[in-house]
PDB file of N, CA and C in Angstrom:
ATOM      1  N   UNK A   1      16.282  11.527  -5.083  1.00  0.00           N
ATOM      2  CA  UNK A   1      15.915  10.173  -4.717  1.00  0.00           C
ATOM      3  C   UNK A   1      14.986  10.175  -3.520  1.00  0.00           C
ATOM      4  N   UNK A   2      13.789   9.342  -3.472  1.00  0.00           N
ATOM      5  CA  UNK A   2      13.292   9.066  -2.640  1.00  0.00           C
ATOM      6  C   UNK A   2      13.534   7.476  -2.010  1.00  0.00           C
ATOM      7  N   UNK A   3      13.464   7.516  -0.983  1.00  0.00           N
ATOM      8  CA  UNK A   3      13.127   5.914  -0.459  1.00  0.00           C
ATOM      9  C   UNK A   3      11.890   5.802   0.615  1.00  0.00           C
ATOM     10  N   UNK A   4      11.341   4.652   0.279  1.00  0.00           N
ATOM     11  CA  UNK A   4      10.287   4.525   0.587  1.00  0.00           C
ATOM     12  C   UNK A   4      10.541   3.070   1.746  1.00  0.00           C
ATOM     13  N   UNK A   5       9.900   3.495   3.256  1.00  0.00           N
ATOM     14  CA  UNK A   5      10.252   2.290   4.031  1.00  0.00           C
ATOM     15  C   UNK A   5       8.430   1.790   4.713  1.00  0.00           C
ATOM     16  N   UNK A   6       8.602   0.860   4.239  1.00  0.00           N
ATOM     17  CA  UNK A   6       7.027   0.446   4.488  1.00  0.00           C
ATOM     18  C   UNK A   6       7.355  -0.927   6.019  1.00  0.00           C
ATOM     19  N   UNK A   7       6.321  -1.053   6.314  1.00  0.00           N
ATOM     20  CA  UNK A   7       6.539  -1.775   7.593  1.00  0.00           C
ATOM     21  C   UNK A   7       4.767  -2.506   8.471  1.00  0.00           C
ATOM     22  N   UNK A   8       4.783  -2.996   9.011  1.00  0.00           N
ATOM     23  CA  UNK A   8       3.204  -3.519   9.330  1.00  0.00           C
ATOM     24  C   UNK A   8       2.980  -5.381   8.661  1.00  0.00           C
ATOM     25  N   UNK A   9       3.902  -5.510   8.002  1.00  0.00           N
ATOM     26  CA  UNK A   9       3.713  -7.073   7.519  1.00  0.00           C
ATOM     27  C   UNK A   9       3.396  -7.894   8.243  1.00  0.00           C
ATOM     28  N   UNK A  10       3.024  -9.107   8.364  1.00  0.00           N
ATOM     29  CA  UNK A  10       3.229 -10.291   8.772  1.00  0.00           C
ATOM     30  C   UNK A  10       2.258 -11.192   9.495  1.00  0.00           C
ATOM     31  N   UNK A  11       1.677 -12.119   9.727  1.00  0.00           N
ATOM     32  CA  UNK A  11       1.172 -13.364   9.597  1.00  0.00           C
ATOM     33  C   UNK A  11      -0.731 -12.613   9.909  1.00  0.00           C
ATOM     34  N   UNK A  12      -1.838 -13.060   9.440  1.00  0.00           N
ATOM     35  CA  UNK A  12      -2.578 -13.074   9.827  1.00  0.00           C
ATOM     36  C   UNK A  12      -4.033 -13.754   9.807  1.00  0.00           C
ATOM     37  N   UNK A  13      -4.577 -13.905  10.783  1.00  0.00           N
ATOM     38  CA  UNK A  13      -5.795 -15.215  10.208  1.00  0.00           C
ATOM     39  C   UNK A  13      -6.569 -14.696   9.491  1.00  0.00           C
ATOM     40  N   UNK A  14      -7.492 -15.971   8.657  1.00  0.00           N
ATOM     41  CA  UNK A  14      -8.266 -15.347   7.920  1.00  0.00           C
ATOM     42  C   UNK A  14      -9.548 -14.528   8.304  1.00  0.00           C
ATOM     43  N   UNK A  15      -9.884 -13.353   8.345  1.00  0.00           N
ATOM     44  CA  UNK A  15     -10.858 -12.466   8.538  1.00  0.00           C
ATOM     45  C   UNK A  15     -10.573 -11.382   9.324  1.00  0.00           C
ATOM     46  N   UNK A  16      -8.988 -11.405   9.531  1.00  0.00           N
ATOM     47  CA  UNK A  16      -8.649 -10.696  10.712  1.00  0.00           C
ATOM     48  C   UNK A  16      -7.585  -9.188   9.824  1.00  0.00           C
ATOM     49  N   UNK A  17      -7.525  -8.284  10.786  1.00  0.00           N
ATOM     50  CA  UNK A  17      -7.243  -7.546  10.187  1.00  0.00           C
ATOM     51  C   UNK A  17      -5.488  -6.805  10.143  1.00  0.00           C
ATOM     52  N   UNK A  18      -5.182  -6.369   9.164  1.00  0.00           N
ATOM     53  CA  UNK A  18      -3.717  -5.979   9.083  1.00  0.00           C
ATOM     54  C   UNK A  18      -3.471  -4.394   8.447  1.00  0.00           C
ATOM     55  N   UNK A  19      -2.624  -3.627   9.534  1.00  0.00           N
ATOM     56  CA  UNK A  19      -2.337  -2.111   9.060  1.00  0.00           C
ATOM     57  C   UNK A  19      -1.042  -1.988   8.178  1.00  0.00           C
ATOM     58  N   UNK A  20      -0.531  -1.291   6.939  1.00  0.00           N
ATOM     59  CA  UNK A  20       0.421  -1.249   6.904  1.00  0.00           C
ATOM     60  C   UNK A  20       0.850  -0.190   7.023  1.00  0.00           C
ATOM     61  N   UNK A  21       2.237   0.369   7.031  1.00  0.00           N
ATOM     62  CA  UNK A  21       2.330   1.998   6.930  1.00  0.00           C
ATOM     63  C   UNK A  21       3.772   2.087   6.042  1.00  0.00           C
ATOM     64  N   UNK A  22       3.779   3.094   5.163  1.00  0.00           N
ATOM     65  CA  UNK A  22       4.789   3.119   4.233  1.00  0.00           C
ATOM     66  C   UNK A  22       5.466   5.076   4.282  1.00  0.00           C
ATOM     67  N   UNK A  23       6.461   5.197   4.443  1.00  0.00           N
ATOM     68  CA  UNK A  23       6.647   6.598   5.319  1.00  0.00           C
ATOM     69  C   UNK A  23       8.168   7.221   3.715  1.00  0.00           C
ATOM     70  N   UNK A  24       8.135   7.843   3.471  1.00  0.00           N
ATOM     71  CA  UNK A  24       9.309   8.773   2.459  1.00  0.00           C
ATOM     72  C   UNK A  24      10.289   9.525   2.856  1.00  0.00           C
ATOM     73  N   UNK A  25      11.343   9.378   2.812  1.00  0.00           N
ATOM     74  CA  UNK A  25      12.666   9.530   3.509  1.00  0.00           C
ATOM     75  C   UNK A  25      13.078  10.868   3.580  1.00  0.00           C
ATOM     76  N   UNK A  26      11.881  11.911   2.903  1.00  0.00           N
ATOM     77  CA  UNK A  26      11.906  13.474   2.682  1.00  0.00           C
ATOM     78  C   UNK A  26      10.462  13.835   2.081  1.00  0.00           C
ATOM     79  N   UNK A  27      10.617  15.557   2.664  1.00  0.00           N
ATOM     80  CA  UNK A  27       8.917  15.664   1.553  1.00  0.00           C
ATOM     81  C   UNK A  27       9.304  16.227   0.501  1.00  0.00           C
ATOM     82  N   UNK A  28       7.914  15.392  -0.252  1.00  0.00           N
ATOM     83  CA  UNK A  28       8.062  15.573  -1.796  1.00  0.00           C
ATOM     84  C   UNK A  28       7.523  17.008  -2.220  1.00  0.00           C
ATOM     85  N   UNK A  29       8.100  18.233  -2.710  1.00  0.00           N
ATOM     86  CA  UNK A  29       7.214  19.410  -3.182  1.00  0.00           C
ATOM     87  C   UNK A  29       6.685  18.943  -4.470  1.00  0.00           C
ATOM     88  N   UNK A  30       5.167  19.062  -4.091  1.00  0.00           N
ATOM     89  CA  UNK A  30       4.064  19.229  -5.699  1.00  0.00           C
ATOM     90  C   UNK A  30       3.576  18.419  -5.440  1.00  0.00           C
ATOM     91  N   UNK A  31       2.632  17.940  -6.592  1.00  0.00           N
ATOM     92  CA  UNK A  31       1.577  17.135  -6.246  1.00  0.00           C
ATOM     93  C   UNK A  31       2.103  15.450  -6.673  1.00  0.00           C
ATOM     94  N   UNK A  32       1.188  14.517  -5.837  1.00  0.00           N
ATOM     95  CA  UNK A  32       1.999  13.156  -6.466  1.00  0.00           C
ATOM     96  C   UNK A  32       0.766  12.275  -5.693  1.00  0.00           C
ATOM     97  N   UNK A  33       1.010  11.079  -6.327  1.00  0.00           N
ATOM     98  CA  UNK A  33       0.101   9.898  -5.652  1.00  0.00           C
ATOM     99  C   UNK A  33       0.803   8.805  -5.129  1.00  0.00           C
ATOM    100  N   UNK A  34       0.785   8.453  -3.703  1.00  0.00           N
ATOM    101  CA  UNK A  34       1.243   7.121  -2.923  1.00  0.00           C
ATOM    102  C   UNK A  34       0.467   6.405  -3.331  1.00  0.00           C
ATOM    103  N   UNK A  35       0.502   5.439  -3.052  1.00  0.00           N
ATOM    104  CA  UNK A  35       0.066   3.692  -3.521  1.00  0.00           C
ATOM    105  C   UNK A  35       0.408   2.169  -2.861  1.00  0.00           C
ATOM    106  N   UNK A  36      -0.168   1.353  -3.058  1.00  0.00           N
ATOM    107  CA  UNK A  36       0.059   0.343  -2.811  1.00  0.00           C
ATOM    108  C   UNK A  36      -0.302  -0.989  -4.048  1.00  0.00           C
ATOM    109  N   UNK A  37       0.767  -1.539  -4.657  1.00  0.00           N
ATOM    110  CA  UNK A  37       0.449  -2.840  -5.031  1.00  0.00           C
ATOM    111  C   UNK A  37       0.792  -4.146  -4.067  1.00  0.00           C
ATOM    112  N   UNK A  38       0.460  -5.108  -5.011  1.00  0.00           N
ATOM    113  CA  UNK A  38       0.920  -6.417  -4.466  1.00  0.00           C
ATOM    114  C   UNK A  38       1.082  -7.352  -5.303  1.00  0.00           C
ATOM    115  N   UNK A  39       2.067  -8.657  -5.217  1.00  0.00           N
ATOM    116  CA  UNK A  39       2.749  -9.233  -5.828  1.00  0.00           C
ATOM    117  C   UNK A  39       2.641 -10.616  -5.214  1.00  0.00           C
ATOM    118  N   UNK A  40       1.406 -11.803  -5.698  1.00  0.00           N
ATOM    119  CA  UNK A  40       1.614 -13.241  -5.170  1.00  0.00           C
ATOM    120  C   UNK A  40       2.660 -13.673  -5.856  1.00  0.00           C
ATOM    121  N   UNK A  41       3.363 -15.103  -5.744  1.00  0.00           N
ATOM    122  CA  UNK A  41       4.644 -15.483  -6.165  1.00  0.00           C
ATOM    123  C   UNK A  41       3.897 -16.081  -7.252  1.00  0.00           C
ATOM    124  N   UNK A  42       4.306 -15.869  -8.544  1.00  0.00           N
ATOM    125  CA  UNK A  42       4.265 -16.679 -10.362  1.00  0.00           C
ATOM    126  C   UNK A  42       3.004 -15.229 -10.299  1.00  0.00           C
ATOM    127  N   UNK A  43       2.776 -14.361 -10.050  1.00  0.00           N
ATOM    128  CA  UNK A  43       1.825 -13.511 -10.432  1.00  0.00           C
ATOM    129  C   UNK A  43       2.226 -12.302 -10.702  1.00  0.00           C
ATOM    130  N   UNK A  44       1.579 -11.445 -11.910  1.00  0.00           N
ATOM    131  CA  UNK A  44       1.655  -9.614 -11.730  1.00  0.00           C
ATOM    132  C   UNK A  44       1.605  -8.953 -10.372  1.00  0.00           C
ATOM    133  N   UNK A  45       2.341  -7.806 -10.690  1.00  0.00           N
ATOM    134  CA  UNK A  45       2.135  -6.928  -9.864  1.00  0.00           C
ATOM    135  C   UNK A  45       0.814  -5.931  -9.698  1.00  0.00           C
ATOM    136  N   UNK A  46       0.240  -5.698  -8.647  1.00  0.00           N
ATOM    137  CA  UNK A  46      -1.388  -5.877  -8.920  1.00  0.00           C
ATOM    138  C   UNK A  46      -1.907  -4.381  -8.347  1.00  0.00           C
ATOM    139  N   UNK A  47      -2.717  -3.422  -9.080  1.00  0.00           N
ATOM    140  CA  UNK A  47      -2.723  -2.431  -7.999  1.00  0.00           C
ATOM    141  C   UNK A  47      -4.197  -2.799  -6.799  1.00  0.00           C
ATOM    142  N   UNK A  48      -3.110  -1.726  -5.710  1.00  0.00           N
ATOM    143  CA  UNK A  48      -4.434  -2.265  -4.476  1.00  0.00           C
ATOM    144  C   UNK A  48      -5.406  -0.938  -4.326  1.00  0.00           C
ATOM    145  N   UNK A  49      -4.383   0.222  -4.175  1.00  0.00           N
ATOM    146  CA  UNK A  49      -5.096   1.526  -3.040  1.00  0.00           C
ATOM    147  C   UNK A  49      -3.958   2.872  -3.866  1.00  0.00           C
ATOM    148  N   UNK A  50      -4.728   3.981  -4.201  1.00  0.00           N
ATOM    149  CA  UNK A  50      -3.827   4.836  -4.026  1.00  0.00           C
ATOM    150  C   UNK A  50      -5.069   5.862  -2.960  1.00  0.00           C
ATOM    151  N   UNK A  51      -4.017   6.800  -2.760  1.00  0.00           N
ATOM    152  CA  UNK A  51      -3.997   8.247  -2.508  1.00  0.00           C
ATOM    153  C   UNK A  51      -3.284   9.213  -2.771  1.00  0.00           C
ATOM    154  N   UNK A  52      -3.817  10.548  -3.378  1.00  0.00           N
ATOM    155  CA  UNK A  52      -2.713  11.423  -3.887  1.00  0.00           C
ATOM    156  C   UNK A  52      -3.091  13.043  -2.975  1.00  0.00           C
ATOM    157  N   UNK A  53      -2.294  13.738  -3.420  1.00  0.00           N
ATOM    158  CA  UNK A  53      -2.035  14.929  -2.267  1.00  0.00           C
ATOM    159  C   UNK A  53      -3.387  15.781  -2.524  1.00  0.00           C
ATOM    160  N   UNK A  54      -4.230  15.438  -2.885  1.00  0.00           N
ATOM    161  CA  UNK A  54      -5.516  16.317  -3.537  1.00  0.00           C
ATOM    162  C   UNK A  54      -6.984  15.113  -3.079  1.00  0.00           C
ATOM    163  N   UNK A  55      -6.439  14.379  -2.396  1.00  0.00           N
ATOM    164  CA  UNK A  55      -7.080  13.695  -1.375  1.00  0.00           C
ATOM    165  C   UNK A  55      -8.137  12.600  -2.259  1.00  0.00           C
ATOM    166  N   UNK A  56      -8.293  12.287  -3.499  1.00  0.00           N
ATOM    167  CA  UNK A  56      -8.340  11.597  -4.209  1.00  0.00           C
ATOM    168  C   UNK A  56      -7.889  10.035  -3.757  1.00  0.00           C
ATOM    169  N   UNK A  57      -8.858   8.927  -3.812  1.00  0.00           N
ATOM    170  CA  UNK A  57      -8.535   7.644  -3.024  1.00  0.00           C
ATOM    171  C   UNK A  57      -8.935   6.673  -4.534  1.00  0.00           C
ATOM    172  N   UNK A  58      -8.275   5.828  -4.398  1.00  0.00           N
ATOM    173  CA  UNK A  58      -8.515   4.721  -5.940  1.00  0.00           C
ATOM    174  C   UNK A  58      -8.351   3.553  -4.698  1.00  0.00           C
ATOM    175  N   UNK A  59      -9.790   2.364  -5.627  1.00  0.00           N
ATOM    176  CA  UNK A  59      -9.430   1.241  -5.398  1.00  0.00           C
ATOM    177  C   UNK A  59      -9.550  -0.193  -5.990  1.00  0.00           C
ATOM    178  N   UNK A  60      -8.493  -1.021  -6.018  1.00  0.00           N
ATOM    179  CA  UNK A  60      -8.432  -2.188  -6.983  1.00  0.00           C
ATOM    180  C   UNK A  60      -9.609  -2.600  -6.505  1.00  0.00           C
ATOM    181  N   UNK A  61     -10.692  -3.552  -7.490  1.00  0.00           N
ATOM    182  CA  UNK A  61     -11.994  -4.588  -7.416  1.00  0.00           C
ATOM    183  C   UNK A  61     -12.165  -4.761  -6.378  1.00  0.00           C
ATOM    184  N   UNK A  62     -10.859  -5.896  -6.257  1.00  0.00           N
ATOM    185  CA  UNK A  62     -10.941  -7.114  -5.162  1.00  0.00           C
ATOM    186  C   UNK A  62     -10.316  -6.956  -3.645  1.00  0.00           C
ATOM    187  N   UNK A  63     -10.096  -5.279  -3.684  1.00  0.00           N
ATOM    188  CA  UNK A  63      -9.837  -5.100  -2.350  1.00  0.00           C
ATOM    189  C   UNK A  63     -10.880  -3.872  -1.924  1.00  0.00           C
ATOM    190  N   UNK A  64     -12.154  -3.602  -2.670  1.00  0.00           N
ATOM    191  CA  UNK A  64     -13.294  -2.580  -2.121  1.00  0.00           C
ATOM    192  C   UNK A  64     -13.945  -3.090  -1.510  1.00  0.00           C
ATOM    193  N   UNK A  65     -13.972  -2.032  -0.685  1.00  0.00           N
ATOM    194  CA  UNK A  65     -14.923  -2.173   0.961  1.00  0.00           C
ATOM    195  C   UNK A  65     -14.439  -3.019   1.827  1.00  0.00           C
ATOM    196  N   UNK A  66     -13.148  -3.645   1.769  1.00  0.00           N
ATOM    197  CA  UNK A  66     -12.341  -4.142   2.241  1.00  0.00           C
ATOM    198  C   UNK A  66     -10.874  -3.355   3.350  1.00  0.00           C
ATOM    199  N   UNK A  67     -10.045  -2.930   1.981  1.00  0.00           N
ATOM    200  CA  UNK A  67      -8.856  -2.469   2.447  1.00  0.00           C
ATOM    201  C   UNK A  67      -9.472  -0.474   2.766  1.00  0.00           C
ATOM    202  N   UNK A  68      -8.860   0.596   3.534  1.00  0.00           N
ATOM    203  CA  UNK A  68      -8.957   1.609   3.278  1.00  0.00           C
ATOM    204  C   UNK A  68      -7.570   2.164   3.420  1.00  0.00           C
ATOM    205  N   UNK A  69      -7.480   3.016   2.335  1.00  0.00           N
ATOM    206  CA  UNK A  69      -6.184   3.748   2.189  1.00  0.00           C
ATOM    207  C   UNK A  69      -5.939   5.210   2.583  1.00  0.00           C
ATOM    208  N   UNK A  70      -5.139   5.644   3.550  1.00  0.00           N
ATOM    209  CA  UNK A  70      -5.395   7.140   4.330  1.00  0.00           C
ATOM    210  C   UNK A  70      -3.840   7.299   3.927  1.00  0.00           C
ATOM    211  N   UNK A  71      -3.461   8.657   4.667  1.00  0.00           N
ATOM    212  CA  UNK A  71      -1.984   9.533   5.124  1.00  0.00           C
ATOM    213  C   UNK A  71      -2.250  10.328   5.618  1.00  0.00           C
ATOM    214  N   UNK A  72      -0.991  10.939   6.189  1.00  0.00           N
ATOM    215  CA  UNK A  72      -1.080  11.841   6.685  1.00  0.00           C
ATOM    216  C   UNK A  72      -1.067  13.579   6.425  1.00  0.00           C
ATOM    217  N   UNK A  73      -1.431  14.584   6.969  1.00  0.00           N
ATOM    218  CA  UNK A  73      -1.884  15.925   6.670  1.00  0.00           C
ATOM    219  C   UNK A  73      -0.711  15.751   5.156  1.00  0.00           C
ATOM    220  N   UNK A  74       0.677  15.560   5.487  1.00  0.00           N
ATOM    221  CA  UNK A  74       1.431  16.165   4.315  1.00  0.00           C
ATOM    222  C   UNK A  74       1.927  15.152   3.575  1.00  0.00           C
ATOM    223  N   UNK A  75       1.270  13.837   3.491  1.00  0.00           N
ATOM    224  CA  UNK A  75       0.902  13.080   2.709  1.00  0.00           C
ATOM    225  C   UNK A  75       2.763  12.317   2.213  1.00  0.00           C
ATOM    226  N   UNK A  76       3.398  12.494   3.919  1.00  0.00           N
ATOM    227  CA  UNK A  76       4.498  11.919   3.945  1.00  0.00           C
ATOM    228  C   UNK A  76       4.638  10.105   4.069  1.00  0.00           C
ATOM    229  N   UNK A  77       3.774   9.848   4.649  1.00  0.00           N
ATOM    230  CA  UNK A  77       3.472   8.563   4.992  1.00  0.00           C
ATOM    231  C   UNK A  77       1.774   8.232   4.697  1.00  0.00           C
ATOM    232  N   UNK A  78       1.612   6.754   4.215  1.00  0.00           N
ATOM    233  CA  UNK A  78       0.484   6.278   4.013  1.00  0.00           C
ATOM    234  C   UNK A  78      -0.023   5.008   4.535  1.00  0.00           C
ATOM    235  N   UNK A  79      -0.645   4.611   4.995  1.00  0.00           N
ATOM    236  CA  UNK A  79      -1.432   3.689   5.778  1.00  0.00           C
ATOM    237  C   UNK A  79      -2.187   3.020   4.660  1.00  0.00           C
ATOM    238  N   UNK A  80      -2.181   1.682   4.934  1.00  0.00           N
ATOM    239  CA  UNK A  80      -3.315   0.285   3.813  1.00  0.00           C
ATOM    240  C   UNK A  80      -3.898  -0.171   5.145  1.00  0.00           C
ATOM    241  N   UNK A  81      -5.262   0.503   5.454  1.00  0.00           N
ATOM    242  CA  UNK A  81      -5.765  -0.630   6.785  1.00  0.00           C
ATOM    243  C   UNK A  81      -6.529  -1.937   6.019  1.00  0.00           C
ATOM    244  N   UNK A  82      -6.097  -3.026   6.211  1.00  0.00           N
ATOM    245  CA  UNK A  82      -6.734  -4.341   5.572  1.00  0.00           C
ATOM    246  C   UNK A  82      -7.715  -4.823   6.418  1.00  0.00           C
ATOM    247  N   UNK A  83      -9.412  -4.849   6.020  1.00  0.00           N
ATOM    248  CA  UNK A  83     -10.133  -6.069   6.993  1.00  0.00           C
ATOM    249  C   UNK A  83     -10.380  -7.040   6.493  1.00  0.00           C
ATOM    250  N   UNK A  84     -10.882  -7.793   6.987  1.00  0.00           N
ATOM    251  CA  UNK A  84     -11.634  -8.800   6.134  1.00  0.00           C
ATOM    252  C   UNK A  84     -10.591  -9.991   5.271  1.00  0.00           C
ATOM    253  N   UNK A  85      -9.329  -9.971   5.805  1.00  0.00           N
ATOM    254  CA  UNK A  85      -8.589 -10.417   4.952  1.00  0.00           C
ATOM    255  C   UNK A  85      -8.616 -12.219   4.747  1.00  0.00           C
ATOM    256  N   UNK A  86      -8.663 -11.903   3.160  1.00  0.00           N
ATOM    257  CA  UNK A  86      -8.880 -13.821   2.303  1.00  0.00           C
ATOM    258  C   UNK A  86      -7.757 -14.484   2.326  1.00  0.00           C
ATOM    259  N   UNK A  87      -7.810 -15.515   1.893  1.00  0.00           N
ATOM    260  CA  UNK A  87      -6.609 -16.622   1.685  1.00  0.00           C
ATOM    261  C   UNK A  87      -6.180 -16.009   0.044  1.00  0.00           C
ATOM    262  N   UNK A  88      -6.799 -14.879  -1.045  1.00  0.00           N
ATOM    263  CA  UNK A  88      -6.570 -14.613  -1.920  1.00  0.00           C
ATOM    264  C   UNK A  88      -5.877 -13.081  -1.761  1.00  0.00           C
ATOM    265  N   UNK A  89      -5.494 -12.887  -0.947  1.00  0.00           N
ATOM    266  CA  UNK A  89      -4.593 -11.742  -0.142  1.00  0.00           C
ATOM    267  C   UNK A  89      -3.260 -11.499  -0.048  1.00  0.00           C
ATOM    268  N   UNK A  90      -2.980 -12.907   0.776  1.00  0.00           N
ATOM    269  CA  UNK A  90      -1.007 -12.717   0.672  1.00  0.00           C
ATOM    270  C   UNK A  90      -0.623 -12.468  -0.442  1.00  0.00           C
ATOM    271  N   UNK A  91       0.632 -11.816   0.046  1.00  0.00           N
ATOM    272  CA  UNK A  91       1.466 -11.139  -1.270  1.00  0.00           C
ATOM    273  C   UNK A  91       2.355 -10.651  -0.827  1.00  0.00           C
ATOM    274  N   UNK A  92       3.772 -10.248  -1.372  1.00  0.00           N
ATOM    275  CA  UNK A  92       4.582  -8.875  -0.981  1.00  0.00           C
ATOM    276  C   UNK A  92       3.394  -7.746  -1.113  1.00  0.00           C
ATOM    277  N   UNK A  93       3.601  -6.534  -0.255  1.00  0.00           N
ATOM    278  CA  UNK A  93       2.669  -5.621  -0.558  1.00  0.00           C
ATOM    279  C   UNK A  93       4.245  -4.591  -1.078  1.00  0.00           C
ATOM    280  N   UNK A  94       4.008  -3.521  -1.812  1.00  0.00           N
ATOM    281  CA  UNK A  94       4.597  -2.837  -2.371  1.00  0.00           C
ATOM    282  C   UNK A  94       3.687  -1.067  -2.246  1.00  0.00           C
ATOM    283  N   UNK A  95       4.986  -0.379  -1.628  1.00  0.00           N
ATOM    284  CA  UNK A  95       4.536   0.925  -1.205  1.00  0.00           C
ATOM    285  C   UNK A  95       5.257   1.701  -2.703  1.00  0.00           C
ATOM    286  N   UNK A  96       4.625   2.850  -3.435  1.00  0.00           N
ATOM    287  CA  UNK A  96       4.973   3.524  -4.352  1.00  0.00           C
ATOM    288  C   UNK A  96       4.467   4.904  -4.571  1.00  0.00           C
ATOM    289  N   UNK A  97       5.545   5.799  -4.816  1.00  0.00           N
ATOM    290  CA  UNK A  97       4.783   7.090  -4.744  1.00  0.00           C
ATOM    291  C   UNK A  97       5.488   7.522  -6.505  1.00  0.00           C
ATOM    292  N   UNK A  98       4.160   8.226  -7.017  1.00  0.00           N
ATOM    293  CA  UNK A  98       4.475   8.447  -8.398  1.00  0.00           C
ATOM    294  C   UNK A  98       3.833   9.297  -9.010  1.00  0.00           C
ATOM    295  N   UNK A  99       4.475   9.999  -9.850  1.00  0.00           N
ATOM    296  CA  UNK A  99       3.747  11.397 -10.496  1.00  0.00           C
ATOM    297  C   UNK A  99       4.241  11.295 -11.833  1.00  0.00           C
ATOM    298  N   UNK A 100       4.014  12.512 -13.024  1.00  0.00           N
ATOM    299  CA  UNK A 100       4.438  12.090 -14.230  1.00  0.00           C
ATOM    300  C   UNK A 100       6.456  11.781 -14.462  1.00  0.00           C
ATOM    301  N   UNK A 101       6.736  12.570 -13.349  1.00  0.00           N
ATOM    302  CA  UNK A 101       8.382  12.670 -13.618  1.00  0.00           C
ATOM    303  C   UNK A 101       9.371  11.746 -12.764  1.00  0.00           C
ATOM    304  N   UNK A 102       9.082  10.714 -11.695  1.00  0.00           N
ATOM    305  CA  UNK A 102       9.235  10.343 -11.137  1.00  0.00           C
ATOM    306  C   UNK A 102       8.269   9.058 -10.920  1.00  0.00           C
ATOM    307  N   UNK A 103       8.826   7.790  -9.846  1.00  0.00           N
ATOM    308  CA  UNK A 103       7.843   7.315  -9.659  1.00  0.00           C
ATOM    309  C   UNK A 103       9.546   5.886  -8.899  1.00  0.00           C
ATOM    310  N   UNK A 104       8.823   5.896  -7.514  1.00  0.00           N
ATOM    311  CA  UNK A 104       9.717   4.936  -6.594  1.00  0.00           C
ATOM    312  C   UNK A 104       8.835   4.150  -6.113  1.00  0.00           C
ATOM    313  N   UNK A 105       9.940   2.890  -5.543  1.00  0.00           N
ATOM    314  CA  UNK A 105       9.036   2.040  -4.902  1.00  0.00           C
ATOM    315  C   UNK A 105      10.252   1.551  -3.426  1.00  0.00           C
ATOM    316  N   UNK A 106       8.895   0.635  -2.541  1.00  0.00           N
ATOM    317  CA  UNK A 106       9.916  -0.053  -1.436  1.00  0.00           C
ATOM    318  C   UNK A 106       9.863  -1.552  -1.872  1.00  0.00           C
ATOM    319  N   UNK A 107      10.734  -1.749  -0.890  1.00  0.00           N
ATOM    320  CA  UNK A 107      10.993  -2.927  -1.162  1.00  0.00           C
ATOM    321  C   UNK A 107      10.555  -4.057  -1.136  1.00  0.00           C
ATOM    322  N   UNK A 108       9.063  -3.718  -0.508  1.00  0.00           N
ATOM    323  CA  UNK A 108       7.932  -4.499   0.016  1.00  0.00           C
ATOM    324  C   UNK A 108       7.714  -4.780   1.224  1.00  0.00           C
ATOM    325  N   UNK A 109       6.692  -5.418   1.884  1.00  0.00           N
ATOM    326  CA  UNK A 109       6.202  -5.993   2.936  1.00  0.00           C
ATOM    327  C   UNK A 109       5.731  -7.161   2.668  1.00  0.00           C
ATOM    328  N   UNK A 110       5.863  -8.329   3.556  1.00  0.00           N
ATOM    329  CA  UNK A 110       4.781  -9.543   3.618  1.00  0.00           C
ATOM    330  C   UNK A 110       3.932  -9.867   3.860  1.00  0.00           C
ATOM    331  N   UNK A 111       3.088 -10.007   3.635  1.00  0.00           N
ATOM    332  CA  UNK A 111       1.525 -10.376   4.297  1.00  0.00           C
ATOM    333  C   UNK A 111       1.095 -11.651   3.638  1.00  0.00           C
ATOM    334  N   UNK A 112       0.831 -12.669   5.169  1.00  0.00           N
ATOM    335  CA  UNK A 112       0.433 -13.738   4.832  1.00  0.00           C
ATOM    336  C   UNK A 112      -1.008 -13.915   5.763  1.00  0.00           C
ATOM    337  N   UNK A 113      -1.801 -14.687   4.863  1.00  0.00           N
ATOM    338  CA  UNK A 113      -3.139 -15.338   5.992  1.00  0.00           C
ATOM    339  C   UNK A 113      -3.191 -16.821   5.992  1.00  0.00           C
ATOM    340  N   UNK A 114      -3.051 -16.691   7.230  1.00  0.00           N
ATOM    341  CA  UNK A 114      -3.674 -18.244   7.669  1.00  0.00           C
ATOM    342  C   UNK A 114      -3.897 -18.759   9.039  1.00  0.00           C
ATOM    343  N   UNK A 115      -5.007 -19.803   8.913  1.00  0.00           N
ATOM    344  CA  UNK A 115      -5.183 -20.317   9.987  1.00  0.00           C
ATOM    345  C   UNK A 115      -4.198 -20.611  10.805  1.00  0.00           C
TER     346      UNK A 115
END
């Protein structure tokens, strides 16, 4: 079992910027990809950002050149730095690390924008 504790949520204006960081309760041996979705309320779960241990970076549309997604050397913890952030943004954010045999999530974070 992994658990995943993500943290960095909470209120921000619009254009302004928000870090999150999502950290794994042990290291994982082999290769795997962290992630981030997000979840507005009556909406899918949406992907935002991955990164995987082979340093490989993915990113959803509507968060390029926007959000950037890093970790660290042993790819225990991962960072969503958000700029630029819209009123089409808030969401639970959701930290997930997943490979073919496995695949966890946290429990989320909040992120809201507003004036």
């Amino acid at each position: 079992q992994v658990q995943l504790v993500e943290s960095g949520g909470g209120l921000v204006q619009p254009g302004g910027p928000l870090r999150l960081s999502c950290a794994t309760s042990r290291t994982i041996v082999g290769g795997y990809v962290m992630g981030w979705y997000r979840q507005a309320p009556g909406k899918q779960r949406d992907f935002v950002a991955s990164v995987s241990t082979g340093g490989t970076t993915k990113y959803g549309d509507s968060v390029k050149g926007r959000f950037t997604i890093s970790g660290d050397n042993a790819l225990n913890t991962v960072y969503l730095q958000m700029d630029s952030l819209k009123p089409a943004d808030p969401a639970v954010y959701y930290c997930t690390v997943q490979r073919a045999d496995m695949a966890y999530w946290g429990k989320g974070t909040l992120v809201t924008v507003s004036s």
